[in-house]
Protein backbone atom coordinates (compact mmCIF):
# COMPACT_ATOMS: atom_id res chain seq x y z
CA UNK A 1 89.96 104.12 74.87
CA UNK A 2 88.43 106.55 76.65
CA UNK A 3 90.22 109.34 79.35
CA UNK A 4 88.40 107.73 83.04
CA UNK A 5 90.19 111.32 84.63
CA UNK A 6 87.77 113.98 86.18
CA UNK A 7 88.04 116.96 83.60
CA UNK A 8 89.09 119.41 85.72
CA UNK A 9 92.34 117.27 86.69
CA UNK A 10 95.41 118.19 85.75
CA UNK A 11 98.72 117.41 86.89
CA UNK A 12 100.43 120.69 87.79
CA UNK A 13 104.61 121.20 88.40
CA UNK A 14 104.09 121.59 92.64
CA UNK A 15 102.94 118.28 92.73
CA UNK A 16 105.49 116.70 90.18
CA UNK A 17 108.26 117.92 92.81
CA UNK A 18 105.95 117.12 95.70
CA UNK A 19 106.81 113.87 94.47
CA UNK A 20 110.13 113.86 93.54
CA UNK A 21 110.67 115.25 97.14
CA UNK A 22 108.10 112.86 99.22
CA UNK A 23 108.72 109.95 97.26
CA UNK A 24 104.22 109.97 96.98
CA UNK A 25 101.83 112.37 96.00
CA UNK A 26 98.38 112.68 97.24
CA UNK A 27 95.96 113.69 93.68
CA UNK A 28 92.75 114.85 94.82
CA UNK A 29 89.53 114.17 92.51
CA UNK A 30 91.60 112.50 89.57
CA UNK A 31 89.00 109.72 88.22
CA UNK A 32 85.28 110.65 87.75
CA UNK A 33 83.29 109.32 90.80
CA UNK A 34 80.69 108.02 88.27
CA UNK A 35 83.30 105.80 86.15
CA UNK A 36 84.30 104.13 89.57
CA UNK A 37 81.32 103.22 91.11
CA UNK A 38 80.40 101.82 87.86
CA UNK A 39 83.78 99.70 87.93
CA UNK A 40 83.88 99.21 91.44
CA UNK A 41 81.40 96.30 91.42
CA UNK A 42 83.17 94.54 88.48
CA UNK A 43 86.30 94.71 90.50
CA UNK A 44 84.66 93.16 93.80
CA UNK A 45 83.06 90.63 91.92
CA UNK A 46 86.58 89.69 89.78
CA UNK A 47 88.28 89.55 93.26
CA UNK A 48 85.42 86.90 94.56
CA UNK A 49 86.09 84.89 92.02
CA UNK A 50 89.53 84.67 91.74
CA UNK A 51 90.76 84.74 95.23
CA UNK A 52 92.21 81.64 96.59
CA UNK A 53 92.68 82.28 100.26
CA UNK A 54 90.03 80.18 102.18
CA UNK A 55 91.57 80.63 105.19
CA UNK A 56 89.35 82.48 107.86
CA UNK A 57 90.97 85.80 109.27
CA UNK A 58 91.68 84.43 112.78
CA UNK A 59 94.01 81.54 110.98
CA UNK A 60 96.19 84.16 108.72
CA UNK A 61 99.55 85.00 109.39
CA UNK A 62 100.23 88.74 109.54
CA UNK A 63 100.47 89.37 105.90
CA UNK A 64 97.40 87.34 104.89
CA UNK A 65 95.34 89.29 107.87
CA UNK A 66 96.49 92.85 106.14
CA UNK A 67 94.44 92.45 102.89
CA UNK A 68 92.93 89.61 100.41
CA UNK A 69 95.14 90.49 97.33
CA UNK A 70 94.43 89.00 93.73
CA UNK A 71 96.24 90.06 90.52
CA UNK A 72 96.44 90.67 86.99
CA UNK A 73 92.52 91.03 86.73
CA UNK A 74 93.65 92.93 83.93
CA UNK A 75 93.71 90.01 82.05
CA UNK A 76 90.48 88.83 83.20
CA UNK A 77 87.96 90.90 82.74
CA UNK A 78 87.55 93.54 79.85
CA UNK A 79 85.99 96.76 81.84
CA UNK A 80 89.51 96.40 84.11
CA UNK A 81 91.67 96.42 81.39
CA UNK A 82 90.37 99.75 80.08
CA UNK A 83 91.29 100.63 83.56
CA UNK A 84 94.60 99.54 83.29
CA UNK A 85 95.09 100.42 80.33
CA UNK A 86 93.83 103.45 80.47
CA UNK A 87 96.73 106.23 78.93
CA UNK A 88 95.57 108.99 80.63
CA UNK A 89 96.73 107.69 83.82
CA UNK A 90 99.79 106.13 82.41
CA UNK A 91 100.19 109.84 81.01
CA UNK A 92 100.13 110.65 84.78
CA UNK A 93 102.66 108.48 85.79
CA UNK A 94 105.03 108.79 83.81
CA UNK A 95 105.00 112.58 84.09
CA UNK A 96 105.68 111.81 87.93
CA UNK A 97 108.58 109.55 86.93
CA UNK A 98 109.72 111.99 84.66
CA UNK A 99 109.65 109.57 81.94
CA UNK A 100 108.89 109.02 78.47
CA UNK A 101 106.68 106.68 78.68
CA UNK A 102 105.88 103.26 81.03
CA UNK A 103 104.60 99.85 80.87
CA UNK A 104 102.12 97.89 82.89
CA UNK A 105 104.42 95.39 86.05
CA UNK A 106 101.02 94.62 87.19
CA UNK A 107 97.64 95.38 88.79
CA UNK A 108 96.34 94.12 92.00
CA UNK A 109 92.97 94.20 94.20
CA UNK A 110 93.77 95.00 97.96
CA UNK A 111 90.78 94.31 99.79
CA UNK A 112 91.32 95.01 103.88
CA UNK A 113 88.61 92.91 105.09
CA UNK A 114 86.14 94.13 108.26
CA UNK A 115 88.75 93.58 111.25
CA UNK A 116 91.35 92.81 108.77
CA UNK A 117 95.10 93.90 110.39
CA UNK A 118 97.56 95.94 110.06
CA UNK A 119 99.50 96.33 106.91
CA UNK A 120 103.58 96.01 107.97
CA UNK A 121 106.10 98.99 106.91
CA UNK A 122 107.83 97.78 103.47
CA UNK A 123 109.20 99.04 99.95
CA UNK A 124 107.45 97.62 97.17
CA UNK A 125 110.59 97.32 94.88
CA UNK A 126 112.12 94.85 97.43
CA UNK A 127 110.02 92.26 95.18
CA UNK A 128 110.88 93.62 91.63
CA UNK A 129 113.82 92.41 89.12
CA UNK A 130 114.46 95.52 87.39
CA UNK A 131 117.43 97.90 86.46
CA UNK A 132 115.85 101.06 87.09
CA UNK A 133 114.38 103.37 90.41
CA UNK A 134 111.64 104.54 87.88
CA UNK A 135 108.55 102.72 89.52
CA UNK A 136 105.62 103.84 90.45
CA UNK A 137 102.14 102.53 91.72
CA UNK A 138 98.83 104.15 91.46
CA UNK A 139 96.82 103.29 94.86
CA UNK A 140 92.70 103.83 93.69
CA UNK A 141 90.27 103.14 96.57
CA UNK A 142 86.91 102.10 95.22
CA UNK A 143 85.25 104.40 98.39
CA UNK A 144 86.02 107.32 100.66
CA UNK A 145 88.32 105.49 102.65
CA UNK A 146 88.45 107.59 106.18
CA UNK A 147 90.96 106.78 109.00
CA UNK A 148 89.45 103.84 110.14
CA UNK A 149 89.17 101.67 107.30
CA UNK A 150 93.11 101.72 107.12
CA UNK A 151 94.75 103.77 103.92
CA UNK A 152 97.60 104.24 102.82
CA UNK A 153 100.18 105.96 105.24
CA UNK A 154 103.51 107.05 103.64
CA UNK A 155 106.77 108.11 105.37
CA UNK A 156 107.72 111.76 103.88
CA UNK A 157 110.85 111.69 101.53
CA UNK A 158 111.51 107.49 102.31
CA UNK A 159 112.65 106.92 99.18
CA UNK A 160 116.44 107.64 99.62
CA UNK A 161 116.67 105.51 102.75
CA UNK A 162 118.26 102.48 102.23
CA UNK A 163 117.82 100.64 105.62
CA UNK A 164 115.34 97.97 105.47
CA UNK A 165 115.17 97.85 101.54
CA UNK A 166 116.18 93.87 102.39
CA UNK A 167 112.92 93.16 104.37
CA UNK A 168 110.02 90.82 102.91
CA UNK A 169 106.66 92.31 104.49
CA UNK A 170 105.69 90.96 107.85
CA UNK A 171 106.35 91.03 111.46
CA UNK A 172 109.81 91.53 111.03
CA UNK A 173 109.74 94.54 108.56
CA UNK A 174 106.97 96.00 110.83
CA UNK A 175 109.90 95.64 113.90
CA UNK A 176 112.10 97.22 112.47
CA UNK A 177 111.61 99.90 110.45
CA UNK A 178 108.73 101.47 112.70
CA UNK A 179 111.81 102.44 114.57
CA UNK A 180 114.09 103.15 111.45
CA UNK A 181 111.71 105.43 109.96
CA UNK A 182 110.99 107.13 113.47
CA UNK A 183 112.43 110.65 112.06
CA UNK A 184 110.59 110.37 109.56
CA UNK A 185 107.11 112.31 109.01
CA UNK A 186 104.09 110.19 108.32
CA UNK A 187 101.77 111.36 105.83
CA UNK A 188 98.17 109.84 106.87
CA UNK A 189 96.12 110.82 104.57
CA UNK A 190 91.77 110.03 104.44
CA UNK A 191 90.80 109.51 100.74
CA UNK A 192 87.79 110.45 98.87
CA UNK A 193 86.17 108.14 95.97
CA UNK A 194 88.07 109.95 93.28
CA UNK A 195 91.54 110.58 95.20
CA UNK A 196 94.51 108.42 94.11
CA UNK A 197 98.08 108.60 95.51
CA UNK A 198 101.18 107.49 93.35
CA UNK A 199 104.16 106.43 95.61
CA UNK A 200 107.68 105.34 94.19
CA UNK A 201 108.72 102.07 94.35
CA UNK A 202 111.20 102.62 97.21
CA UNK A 203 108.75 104.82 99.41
CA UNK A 204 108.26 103.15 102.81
CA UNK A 205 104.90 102.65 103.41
CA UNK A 206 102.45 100.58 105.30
CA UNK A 207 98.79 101.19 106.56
CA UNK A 208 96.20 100.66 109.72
CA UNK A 209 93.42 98.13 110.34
CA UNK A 210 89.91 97.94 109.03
CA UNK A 211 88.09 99.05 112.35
CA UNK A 212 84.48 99.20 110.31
CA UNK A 213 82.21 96.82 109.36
CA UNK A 214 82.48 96.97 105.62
CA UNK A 215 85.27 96.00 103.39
CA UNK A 216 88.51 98.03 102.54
CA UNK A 217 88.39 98.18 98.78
CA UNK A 218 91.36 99.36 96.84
CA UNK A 219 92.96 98.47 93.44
CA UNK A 220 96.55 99.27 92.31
CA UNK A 221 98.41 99.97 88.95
CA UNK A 222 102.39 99.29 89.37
CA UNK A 223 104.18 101.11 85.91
CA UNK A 224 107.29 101.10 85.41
CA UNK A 225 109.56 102.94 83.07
CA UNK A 226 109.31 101.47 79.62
CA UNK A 227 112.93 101.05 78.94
CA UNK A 228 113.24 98.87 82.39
CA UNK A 229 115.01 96.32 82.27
CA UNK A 230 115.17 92.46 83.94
CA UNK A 231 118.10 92.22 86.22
CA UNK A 232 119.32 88.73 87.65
CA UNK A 233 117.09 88.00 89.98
CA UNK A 234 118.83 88.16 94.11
CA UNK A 235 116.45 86.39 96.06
CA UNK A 236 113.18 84.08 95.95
CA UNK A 237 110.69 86.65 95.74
CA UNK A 238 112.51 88.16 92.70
CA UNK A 239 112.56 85.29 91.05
CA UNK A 240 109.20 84.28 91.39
CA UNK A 241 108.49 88.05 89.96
CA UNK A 242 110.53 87.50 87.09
CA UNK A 243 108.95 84.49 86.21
CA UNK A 244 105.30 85.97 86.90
CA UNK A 245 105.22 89.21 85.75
CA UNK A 246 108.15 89.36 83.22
CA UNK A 247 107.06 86.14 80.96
CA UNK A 248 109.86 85.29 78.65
CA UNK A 249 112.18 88.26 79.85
CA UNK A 250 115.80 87.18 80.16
CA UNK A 251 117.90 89.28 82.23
CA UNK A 252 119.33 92.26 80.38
CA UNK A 253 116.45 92.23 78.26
CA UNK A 254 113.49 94.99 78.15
CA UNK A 255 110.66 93.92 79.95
CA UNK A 256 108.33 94.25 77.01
CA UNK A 257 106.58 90.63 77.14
CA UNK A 258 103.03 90.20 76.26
CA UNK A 259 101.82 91.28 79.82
CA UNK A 260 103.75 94.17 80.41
CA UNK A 261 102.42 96.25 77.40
CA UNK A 262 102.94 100.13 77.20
CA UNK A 263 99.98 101.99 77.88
CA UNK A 264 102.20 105.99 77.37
CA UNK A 265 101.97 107.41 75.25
CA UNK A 266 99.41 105.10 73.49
CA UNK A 267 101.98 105.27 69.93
CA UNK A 268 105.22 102.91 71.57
CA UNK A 269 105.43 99.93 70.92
């Protein structure tokens, strides 16, 4: 399988504590601009296909206005799983987990449609059944992705605040923890094709509207730590992760099932 990282990337100590500190990390020119454009379409076009929300944006609730979101294309489509798949940026973050190695939880296609809304402040791992603080997702935006088209915007050093862990994205998570996290610097970073940030599973986060006329398009990697294990699952959305992503898994087990397959380094089984 073949390294998709820009050659002259590489992952240096400052920004291994950047993120240990922040809870994200910002990498500048990490996959080669040519590899994504080339992917981007296949991504778009897997997304078409497989999304199920027919709804039109002026008849979503809050969460289905912030982005069209499929999953797993992975599984799908062969030129996304060597994306994926790929080791050299598992290599990446498991180096920011300080890890030996991780496994896939799951990929998804966040696509912030022309007008789309705001995204609500949440925590990611609110949703996930597992024993360990070792996540991590890779957010990849298929085009420089300026202000206005809504990135990613992550609150500096989040990931030790426990207020709010409890909240299910939406209206109410957006209530509340704008105002819980008010002491908290935002990071609001513009992206470049080629930039990817890597935020902990626990970093608050949430992002802006689309205020242009052409679609948001962003695809995420979620590893986690390839020891991690299923814990009992505490409220609906765990359990319908556990029975989604972690086929099989019983609690107290590894979450090594057919989907969640460990991509660093390349040798574990």
């Amino acid at each position: 399988m073949p390294s998709l990282l820009n050659t002259a990337f590489t992952l240096t100590p400052r920004q291994q504590a950047d993120y240990s500190e922040s809870g994200f990390v910002i990498l500048r020119n990490v996959i080669e601009e040519g590899y994504l454009q080339t992917i981007a379409p296949v991504i778009r076009a897997a997304t078409r296909t497989y999304d199920r929300n027919t709804k039109p944006l002026e008849e979503r609730d809050t969460y289905g206005k912030a982005f069209t979101q499929v999953h797993n294309l992975w599984r799908r489509d062969a030129q996304i799983s060597e994306l994926v798949l790929s080791p050299a940026l598992g290599e990446v973050a498991a180096r920011l987990l300080g890890c030996e190695g991780v496994r896939i939880y799951h990929d998804q296609a966040l696509f912030k449609e022309p007008g789309g809304g705001r995204t609500p402040w949440h925590c990611d791992q609110f949703y996930w059944p597992l024993d360990t603080d070792k996540t991590i997702t890779a957010w990849i935006p298929l085009q420089d992705t300026p202000h206005s088209m809504g990135p990613m915007a992550f609150a500096t050093g989040s990931h030790t605040f426990t207020e709010g862990r409890e909240l299910h994205i939406g209206d109410e998570s957006e209530r509340f923890l704008s105002k819980a996290l008010r002491n908290y610097d935002v990071a609001q970073p513009s992206f470049c094709l080629g930039d990817v940030s890597f935020h902990s599973g626990w970093t608050f986060h949430h992002a802006g509207p689309n205020a242009t006329d052409q679609v948001r398009e962003a695809f995420t990697i979620i590893y986690m730590d390839k020891n991690a294990r299923l814990t009992e699952p505490a409220n609906a959305f765990e359990r319908f992760d556990a029975k989604t992503w972690c086929r099989g898994i019983r609690p107290g087990e590894v979450v090594a099932s057919e989907i969640n397959p460990v991509v660093w380094p390349v040798t574990t089984k």
